[in-house]
PDB file of N, CA and C in Angstrom:
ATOM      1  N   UNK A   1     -42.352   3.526 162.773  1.00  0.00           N
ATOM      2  CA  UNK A   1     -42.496   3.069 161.403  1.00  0.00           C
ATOM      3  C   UNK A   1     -41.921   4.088 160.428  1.00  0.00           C
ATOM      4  N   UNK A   2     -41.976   5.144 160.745  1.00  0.00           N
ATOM      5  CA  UNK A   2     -41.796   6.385 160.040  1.00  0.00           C
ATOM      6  C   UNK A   2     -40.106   6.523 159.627  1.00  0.00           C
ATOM      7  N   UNK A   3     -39.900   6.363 160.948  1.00  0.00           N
ATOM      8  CA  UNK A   3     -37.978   6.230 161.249  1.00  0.00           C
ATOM      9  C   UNK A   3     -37.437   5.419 160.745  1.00  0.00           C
ATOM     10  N   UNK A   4     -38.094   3.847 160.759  1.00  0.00           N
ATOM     11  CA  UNK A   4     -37.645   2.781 159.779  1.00  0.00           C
ATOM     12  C   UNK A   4     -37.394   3.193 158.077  1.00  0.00           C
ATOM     13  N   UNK A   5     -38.403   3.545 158.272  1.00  0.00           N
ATOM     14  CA  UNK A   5     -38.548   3.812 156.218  1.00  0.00           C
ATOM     15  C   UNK A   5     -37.787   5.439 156.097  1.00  0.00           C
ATOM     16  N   UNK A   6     -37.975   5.874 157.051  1.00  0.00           N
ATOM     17  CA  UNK A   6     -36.653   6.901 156.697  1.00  0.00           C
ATOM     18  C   UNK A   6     -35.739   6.620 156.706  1.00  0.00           C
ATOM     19  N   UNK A   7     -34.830   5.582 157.223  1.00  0.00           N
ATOM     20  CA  UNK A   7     -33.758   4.972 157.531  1.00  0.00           C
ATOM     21  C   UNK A   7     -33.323   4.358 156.457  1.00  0.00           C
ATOM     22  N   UNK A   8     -34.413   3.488 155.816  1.00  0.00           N
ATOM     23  CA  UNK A   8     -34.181   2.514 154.588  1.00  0.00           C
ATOM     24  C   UNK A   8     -33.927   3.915 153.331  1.00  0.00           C
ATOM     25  N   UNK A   9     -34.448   5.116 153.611  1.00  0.00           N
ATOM     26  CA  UNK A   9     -34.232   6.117 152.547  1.00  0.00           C
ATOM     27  C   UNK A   9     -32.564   6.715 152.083  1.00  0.00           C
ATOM     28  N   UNK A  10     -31.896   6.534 153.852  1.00  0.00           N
ATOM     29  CA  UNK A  10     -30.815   7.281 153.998  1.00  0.00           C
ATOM     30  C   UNK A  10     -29.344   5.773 153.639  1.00  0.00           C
ATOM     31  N   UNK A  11     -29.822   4.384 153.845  1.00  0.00           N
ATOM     32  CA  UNK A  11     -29.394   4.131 153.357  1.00  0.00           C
ATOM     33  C   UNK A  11     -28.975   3.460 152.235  1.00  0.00           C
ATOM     34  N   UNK A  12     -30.144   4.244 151.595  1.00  0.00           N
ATOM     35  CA  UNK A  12     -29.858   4.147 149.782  1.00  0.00           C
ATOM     36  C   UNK A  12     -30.554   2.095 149.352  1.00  0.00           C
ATOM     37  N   UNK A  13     -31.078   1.637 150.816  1.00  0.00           N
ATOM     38  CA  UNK A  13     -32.232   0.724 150.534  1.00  0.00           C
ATOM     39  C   UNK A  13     -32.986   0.682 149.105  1.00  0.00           C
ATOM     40  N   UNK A  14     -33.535  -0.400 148.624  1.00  0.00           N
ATOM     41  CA  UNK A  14     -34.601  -0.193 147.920  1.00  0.00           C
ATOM     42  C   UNK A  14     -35.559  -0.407 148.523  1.00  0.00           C
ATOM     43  N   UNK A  15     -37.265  -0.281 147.829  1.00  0.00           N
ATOM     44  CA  UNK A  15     -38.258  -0.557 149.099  1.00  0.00           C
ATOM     45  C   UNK A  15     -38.222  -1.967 149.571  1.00  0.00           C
ATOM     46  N   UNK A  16     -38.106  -1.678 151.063  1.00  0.00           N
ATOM     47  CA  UNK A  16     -38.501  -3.221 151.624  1.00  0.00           C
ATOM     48  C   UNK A  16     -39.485  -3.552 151.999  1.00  0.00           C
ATOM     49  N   UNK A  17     -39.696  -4.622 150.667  1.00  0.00           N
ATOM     50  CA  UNK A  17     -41.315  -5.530 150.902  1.00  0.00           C
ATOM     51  C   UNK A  17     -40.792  -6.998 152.119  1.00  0.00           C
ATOM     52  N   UNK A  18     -42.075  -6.826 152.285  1.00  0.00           N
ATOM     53  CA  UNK A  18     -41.524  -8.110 153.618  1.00  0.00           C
ATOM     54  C   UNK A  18     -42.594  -9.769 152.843  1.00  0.00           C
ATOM     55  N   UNK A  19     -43.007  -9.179 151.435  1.00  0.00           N
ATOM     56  CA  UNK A  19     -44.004 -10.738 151.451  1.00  0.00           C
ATOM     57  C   UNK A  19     -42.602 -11.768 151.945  1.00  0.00           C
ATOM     58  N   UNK A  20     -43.450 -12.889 152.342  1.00  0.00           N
ATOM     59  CA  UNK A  20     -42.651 -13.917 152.919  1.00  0.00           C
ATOM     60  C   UNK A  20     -43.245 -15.467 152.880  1.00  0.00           C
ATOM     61  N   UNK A  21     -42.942 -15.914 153.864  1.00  0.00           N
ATOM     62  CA  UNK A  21     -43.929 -17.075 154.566  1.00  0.00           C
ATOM     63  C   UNK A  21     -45.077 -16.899 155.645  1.00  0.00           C
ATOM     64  N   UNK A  22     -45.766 -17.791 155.935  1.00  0.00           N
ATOM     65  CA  UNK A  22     -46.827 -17.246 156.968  1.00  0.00           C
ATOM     66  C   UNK A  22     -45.933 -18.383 158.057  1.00  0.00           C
ATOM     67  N   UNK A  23     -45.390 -17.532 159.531  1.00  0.00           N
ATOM     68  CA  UNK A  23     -44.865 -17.908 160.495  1.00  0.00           C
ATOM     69  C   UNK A  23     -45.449 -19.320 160.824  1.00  0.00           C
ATOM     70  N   UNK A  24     -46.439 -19.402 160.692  1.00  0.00           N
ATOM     71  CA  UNK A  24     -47.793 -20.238 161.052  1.00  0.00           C
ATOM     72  C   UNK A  24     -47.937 -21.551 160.624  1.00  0.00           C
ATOM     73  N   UNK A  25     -46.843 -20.990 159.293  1.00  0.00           N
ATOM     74  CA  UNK A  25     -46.828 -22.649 158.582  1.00  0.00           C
ATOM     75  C   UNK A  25     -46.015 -23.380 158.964  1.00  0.00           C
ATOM     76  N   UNK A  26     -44.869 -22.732 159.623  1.00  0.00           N
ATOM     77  CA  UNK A  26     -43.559 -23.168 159.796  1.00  0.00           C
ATOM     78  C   UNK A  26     -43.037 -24.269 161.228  1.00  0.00           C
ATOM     79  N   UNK A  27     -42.227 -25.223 161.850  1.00  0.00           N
ATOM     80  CA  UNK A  27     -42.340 -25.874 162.865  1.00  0.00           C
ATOM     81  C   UNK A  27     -42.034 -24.728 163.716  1.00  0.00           C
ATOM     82  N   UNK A  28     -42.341 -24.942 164.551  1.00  0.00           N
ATOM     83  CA  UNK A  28     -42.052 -24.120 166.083  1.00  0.00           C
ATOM     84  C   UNK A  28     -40.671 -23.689 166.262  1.00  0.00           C
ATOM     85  N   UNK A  29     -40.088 -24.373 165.879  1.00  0.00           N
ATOM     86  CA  UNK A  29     -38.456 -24.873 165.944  1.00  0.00           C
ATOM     87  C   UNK A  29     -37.963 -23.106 165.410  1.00  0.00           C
ATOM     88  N   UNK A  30     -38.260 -23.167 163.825  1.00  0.00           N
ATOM     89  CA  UNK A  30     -38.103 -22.456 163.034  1.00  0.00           C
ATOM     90  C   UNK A  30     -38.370 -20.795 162.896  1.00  0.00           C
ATOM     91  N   UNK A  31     -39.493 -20.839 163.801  1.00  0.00           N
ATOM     92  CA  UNK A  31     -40.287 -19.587 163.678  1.00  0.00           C
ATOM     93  C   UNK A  31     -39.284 -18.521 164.251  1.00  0.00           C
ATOM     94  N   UNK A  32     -38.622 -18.893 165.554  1.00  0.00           N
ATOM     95  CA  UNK A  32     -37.549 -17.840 165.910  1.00  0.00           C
ATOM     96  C   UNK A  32     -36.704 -17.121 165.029  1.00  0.00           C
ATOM     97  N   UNK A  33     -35.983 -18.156 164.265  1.00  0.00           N
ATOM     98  CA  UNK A  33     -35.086 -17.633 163.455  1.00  0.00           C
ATOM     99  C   UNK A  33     -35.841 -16.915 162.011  1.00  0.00           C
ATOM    100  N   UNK A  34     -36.728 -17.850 161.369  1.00  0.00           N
ATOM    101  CA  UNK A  34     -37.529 -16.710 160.726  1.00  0.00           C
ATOM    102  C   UNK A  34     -38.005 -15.924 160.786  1.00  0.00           C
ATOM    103  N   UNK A  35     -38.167 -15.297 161.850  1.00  0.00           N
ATOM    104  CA  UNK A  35     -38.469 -14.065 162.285  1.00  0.00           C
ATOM    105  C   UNK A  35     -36.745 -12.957 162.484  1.00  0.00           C
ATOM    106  N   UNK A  36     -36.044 -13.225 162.869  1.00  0.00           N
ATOM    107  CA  UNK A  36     -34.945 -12.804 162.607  1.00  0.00           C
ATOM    108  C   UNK A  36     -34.570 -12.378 160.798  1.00  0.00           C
ATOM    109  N   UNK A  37     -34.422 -13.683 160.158  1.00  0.00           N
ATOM    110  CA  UNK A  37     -34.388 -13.613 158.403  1.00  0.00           C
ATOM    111  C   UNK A  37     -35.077 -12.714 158.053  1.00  0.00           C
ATOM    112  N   UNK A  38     -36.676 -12.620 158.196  1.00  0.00           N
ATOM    113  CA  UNK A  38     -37.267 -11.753 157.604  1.00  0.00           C
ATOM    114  C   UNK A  38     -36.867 -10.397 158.066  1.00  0.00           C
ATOM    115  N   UNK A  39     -36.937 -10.170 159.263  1.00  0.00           N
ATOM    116  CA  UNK A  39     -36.563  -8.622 159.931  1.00  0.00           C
ATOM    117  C   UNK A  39     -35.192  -8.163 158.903  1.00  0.00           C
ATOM    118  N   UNK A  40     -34.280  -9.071 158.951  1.00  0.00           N
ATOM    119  CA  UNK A  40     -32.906  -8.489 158.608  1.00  0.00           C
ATOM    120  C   UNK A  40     -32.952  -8.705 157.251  1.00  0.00           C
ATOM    121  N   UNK A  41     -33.540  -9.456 156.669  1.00  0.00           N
ATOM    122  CA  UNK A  41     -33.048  -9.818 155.045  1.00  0.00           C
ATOM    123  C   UNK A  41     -34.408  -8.763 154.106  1.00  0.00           C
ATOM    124  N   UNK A  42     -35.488  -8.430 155.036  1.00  0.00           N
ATOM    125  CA  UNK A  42     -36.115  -7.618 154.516  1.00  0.00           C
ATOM    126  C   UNK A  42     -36.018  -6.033 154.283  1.00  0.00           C
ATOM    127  N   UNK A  43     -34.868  -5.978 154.899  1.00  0.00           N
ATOM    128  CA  UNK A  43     -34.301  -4.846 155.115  1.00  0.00           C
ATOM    129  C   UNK A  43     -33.787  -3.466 153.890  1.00  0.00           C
ATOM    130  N   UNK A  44     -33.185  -4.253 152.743  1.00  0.00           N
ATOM    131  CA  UNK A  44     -32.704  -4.441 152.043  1.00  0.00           C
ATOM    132  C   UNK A  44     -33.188  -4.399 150.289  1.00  0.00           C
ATOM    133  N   UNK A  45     -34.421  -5.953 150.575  1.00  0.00           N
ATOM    134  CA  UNK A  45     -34.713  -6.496 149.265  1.00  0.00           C
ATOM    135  C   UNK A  45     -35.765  -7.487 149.904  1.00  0.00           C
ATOM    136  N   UNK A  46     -36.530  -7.731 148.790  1.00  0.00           N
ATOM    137  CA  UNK A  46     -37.542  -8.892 149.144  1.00  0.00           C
ATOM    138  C   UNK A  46     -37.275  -9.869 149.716  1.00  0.00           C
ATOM    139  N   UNK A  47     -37.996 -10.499 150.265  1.00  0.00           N
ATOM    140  CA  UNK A  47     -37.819 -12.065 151.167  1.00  0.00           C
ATOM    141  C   UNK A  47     -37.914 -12.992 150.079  1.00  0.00           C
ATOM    142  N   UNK A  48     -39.059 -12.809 149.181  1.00  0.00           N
ATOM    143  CA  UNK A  48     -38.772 -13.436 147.921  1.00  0.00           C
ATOM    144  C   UNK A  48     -37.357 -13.572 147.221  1.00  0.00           C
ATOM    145  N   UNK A  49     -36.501 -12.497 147.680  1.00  0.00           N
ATOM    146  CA  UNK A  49     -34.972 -13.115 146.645  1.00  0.00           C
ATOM    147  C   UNK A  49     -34.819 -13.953 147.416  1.00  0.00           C
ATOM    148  N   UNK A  50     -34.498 -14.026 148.561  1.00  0.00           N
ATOM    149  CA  UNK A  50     -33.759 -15.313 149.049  1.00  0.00           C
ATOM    150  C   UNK A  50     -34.781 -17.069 148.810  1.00  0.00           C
ATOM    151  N   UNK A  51     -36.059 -16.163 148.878  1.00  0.00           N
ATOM    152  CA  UNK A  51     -36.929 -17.626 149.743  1.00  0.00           C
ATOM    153  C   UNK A  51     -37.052 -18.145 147.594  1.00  0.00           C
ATOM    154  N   UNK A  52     -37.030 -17.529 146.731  1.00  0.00           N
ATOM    155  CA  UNK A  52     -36.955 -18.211 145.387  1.00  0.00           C
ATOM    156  C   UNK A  52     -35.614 -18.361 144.732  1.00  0.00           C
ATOM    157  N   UNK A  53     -34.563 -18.162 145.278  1.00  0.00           N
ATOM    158  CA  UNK A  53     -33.357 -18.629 144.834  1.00  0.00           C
ATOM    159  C   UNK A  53     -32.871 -19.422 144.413  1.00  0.00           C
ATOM    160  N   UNK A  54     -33.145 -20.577 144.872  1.00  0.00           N
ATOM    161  CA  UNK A  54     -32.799 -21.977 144.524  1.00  0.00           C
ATOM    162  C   UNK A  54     -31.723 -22.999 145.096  1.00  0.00           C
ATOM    163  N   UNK A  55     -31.508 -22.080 145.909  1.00  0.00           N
ATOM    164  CA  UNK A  55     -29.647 -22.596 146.434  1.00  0.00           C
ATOM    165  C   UNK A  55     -29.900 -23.395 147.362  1.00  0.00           C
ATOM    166  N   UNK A  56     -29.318 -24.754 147.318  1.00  0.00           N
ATOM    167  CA  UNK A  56     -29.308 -25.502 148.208  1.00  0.00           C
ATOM    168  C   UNK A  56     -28.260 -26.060 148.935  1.00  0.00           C
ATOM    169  N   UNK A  57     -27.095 -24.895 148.306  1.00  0.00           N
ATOM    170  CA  UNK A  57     -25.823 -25.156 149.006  1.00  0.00           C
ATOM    171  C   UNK A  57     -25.688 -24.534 150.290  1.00  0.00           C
ATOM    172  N   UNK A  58     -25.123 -25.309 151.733  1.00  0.00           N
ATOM    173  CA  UNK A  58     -24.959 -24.405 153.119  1.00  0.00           C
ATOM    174  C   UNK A  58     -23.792 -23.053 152.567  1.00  0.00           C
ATOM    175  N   UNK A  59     -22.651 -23.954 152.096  1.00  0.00           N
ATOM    176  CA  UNK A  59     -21.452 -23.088 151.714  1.00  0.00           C
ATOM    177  C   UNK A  59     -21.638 -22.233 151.319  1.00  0.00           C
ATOM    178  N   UNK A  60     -22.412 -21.647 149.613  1.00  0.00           N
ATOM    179  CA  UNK A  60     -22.915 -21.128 149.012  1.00  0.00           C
ATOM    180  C   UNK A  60     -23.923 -19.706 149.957  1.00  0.00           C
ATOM    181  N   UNK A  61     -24.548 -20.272 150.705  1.00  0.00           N
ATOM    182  CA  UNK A  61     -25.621 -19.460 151.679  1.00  0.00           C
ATOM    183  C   UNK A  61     -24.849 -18.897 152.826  1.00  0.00           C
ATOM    184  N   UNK A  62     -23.546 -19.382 153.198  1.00  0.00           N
ATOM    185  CA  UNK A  62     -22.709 -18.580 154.260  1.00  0.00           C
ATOM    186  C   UNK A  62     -22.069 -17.755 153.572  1.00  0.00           C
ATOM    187  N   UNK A  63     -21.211 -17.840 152.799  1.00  0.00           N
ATOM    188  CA  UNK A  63     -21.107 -17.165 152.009  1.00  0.00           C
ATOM    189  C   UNK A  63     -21.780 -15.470 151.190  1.00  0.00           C
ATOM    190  N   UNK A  64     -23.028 -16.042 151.024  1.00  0.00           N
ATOM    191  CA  UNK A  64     -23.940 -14.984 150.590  1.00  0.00           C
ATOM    192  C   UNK A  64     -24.384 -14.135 152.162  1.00  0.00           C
ATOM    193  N   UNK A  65     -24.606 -15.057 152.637  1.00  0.00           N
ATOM    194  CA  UNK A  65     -25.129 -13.964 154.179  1.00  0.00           C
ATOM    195  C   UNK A  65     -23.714 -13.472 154.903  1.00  0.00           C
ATOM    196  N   UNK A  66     -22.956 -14.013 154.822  1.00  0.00           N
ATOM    197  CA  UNK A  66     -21.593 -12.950 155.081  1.00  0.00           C
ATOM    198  C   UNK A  66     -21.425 -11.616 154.299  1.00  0.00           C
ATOM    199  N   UNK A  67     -21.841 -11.683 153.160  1.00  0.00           N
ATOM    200  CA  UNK A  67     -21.407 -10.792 152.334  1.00  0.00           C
ATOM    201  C   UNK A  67     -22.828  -9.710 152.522  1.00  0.00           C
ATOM    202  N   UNK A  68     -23.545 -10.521 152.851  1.00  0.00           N
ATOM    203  CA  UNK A  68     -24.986  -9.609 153.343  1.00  0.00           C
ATOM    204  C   UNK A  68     -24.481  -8.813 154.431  1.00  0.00           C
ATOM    205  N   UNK A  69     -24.140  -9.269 155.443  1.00  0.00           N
ATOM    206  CA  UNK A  69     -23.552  -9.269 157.012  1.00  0.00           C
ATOM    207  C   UNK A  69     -22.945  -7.878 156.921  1.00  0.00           C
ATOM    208  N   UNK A  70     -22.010  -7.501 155.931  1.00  0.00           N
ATOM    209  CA  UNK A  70     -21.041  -7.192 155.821  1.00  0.00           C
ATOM    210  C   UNK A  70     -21.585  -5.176 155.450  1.00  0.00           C
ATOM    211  N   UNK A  71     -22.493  -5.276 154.893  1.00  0.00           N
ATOM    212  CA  UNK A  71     -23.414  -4.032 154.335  1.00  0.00           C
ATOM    213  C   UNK A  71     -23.856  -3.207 155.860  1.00  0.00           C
ATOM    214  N   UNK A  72     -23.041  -2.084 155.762  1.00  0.00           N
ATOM    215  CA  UNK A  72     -23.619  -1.399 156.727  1.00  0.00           C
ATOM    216  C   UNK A  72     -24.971  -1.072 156.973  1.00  0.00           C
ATOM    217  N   UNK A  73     -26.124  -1.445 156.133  1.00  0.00           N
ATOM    218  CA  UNK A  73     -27.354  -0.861 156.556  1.00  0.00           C
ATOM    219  C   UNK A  73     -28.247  -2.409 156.903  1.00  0.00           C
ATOM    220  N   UNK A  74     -27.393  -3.550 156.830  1.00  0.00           N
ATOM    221  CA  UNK A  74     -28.071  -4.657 157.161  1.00  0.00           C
ATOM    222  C   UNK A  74     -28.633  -4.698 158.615  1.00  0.00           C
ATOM    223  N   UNK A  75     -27.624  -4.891 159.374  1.00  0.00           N
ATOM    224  CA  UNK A  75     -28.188  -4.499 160.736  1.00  0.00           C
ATOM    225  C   UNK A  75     -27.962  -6.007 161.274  1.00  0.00           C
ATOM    226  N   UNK A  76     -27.140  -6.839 160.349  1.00  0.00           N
ATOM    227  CA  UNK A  76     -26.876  -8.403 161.096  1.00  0.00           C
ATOM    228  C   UNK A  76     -25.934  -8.480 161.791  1.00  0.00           C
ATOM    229  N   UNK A  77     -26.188  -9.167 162.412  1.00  0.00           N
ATOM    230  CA  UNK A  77     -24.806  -9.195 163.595  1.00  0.00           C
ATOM    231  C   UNK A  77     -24.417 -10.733 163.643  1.00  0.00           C
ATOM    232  N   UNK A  78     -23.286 -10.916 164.237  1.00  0.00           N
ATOM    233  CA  UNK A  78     -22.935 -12.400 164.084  1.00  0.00           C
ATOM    234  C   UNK A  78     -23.886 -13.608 164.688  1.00  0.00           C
ATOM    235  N   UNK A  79     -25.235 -13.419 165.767  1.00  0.00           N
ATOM    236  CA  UNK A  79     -25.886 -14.142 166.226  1.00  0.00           C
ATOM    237  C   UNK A  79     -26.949 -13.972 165.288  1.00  0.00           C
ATOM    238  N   UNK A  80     -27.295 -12.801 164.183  1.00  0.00           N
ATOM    239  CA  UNK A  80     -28.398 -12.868 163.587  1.00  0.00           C
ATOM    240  C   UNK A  80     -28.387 -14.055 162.181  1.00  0.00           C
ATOM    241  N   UNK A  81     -26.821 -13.642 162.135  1.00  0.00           N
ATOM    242  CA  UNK A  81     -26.056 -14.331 161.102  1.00  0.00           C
ATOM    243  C   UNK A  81     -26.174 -15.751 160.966  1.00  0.00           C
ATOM    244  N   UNK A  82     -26.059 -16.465 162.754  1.00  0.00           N
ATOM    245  CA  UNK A  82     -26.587 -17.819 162.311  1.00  0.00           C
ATOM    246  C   UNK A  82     -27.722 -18.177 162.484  1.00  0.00           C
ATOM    247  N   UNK A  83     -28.840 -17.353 163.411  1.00  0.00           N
ATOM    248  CA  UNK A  83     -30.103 -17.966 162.964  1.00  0.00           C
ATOM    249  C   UNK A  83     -30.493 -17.830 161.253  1.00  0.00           C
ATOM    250  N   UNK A  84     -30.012 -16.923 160.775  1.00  0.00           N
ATOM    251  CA  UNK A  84     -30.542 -16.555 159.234  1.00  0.00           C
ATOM    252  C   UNK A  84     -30.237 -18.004 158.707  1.00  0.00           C
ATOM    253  N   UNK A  85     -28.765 -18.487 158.787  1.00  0.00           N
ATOM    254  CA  UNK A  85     -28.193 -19.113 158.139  1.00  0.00           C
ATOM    255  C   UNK A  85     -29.136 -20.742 158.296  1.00  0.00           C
ATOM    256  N   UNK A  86     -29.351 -21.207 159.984  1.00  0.00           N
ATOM    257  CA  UNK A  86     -30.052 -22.384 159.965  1.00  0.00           C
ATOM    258  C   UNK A  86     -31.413 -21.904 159.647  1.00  0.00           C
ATOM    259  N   UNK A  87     -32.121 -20.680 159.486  1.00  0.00           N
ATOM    260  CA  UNK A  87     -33.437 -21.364 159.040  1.00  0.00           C
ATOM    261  C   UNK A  87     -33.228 -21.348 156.844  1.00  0.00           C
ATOM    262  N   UNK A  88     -32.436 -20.909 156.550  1.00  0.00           N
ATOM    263  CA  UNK A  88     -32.130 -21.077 155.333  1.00  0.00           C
ATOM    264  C   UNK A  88     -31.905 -22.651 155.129  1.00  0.00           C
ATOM    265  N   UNK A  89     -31.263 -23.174 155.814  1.00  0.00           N
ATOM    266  CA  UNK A  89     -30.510 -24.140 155.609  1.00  0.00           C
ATOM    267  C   UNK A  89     -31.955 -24.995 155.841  1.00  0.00           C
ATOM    268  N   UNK A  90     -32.705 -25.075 157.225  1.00  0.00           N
ATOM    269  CA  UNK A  90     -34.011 -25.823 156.999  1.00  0.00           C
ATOM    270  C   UNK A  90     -34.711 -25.529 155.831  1.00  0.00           C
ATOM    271  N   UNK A  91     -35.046 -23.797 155.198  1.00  0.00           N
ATOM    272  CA  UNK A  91     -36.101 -23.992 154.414  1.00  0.00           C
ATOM    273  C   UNK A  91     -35.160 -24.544 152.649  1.00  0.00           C
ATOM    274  N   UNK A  92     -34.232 -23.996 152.002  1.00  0.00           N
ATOM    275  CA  UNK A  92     -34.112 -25.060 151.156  1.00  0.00           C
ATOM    276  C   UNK A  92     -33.924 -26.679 151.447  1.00  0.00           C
ATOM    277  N   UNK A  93     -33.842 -27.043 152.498  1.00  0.00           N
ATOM    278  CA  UNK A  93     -33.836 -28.433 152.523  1.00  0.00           C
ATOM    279  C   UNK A  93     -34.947 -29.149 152.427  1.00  0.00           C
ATOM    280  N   UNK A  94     -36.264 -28.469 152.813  1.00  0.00           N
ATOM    281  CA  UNK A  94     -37.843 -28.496 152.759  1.00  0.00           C
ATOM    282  C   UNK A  94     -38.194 -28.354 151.241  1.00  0.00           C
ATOM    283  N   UNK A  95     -37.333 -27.220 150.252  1.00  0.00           N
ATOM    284  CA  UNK A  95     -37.493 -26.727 149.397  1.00  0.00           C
ATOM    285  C   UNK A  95     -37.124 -27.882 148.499  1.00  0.00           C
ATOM    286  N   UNK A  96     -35.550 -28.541 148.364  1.00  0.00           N
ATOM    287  CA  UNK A  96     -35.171 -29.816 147.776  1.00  0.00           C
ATOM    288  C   UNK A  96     -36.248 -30.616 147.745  1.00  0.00           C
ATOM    289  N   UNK A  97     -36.609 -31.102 148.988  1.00  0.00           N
ATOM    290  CA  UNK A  97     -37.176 -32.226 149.573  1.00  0.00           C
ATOM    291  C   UNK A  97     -38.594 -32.047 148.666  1.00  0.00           C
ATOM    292  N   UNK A  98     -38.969 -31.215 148.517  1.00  0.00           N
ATOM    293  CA  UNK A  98     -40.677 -30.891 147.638  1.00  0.00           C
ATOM    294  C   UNK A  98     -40.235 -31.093 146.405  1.00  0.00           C
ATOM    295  N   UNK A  99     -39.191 -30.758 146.064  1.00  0.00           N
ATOM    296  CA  UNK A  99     -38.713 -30.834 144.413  1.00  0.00           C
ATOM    297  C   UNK A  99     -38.653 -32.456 144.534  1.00  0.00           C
ATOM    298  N   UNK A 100     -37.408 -32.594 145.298  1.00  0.00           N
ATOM    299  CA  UNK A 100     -37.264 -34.338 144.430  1.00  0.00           C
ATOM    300  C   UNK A 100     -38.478 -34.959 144.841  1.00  0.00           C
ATOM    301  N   UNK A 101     -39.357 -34.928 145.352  1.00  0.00           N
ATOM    302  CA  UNK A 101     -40.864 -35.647 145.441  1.00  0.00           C
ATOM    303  C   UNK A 101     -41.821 -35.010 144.043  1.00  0.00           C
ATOM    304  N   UNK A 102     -41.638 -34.248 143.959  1.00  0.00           N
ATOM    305  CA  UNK A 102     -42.226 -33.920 142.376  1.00  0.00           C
ATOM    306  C   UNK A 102     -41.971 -34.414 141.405  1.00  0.00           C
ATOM    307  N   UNK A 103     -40.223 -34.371 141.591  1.00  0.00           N
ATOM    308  CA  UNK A 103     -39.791 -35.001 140.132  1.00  0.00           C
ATOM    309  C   UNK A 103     -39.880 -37.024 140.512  1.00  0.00           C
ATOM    310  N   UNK A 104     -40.252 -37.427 141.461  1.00  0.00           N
ATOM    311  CA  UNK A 104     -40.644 -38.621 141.565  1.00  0.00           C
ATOM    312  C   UNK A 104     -42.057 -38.757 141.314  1.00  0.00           C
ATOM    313  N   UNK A 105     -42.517 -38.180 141.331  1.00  0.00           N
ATOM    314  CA  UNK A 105     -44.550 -38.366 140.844  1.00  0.00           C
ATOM    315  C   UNK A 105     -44.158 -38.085 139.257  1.00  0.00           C
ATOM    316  N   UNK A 106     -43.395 -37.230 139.181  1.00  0.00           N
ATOM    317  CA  UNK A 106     -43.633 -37.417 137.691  1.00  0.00           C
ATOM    318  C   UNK A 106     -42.852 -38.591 136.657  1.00  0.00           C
ATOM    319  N   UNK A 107     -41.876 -38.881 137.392  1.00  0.00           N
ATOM    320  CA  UNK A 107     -40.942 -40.017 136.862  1.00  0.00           C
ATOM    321  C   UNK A 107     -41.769 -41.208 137.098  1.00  0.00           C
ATOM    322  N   UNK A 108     -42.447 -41.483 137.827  1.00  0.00           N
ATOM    323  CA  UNK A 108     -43.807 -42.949 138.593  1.00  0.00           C
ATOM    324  C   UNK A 108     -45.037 -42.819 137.297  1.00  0.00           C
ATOM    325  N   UNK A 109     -45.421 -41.669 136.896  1.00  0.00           N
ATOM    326  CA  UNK A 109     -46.567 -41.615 136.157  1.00  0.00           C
ATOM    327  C   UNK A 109     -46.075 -41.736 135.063  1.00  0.00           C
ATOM    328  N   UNK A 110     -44.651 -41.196 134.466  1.00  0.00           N
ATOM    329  CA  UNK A 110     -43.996 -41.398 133.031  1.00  0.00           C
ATOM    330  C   UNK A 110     -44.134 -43.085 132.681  1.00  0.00           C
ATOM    331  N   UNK A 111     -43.341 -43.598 133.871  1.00  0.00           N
ATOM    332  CA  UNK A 111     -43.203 -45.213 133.895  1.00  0.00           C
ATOM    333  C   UNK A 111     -44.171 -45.530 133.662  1.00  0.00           C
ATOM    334  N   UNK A 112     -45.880 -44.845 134.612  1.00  0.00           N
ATOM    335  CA  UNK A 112     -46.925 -46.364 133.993  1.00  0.00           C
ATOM    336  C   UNK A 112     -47.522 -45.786 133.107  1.00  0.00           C
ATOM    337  N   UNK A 113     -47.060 -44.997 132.139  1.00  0.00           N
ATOM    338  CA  UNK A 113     -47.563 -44.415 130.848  1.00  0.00           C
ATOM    339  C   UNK A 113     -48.338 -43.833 130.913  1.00  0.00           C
ATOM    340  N   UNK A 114     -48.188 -42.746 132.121  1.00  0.00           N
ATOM    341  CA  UNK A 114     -49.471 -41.503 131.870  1.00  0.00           C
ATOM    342  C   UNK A 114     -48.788 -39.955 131.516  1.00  0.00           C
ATOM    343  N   UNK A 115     -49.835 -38.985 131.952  1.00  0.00           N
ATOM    344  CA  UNK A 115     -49.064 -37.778 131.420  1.00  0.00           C
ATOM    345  C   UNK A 115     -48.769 -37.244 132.884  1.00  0.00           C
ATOM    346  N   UNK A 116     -47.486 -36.593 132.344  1.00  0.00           N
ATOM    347  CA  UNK A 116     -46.762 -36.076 133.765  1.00  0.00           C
ATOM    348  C   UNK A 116     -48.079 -34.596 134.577  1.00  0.00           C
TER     349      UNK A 116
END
């Protein structure tokens, strides 16, 4: 533990917080690769930048994790690269998917004249 956070010192890291998701919530499917994301993307910067971003573009998110990839103190490698990438790609699609159901409860209650 000691070596880690010395490591994150030497390479000029900021502190890495790991808040995240709870593994627990997630399908089975998923948990592998989120466990990868968090290890590597926590590395760096909060799990919170990525997991509140908003991006629901794949392009957009290869893109950004290439350029992540690319940082010598990341520690991603091209197989970490695509689990990161599909559980991104599942969790904003989960992330969309909660939005446009929100903005449909509230568009349903506008219609029968209540308050959103």
């Amino acid at each position: 533990m000691c070596f880690a956070l010395f490591g994150l010192v030497l390479t000029g890291c900021p502190d890495a917080k790991t808040e995240g998701l709870d593994p627990n919530t997630l399908p089975e499917s998923q948990r592998a690769d989120y466990a990868i994301f968090a290890q590597r993307c926590s590395k760096c910067h909060s799990l919170s930048r990525p997991l509140n971003a908003g991006i629901t573009d794949d392009a957009y998110w290869a893109m950004y994790v290439a350029r992540m990839r690319r940082q010598p103190s990341s520690g991603i490698s091209e197989s970490d690269e695509i689990a990161v990438l599909r559980f991104l790609h599942y969790y904003s699609s989960e992330q969309k998917s909660a939005a446009e159901q929100k903005n449909k409860v509230v568009v349903d209650t506008l219609a029968e004249g209540g308050a959103p």
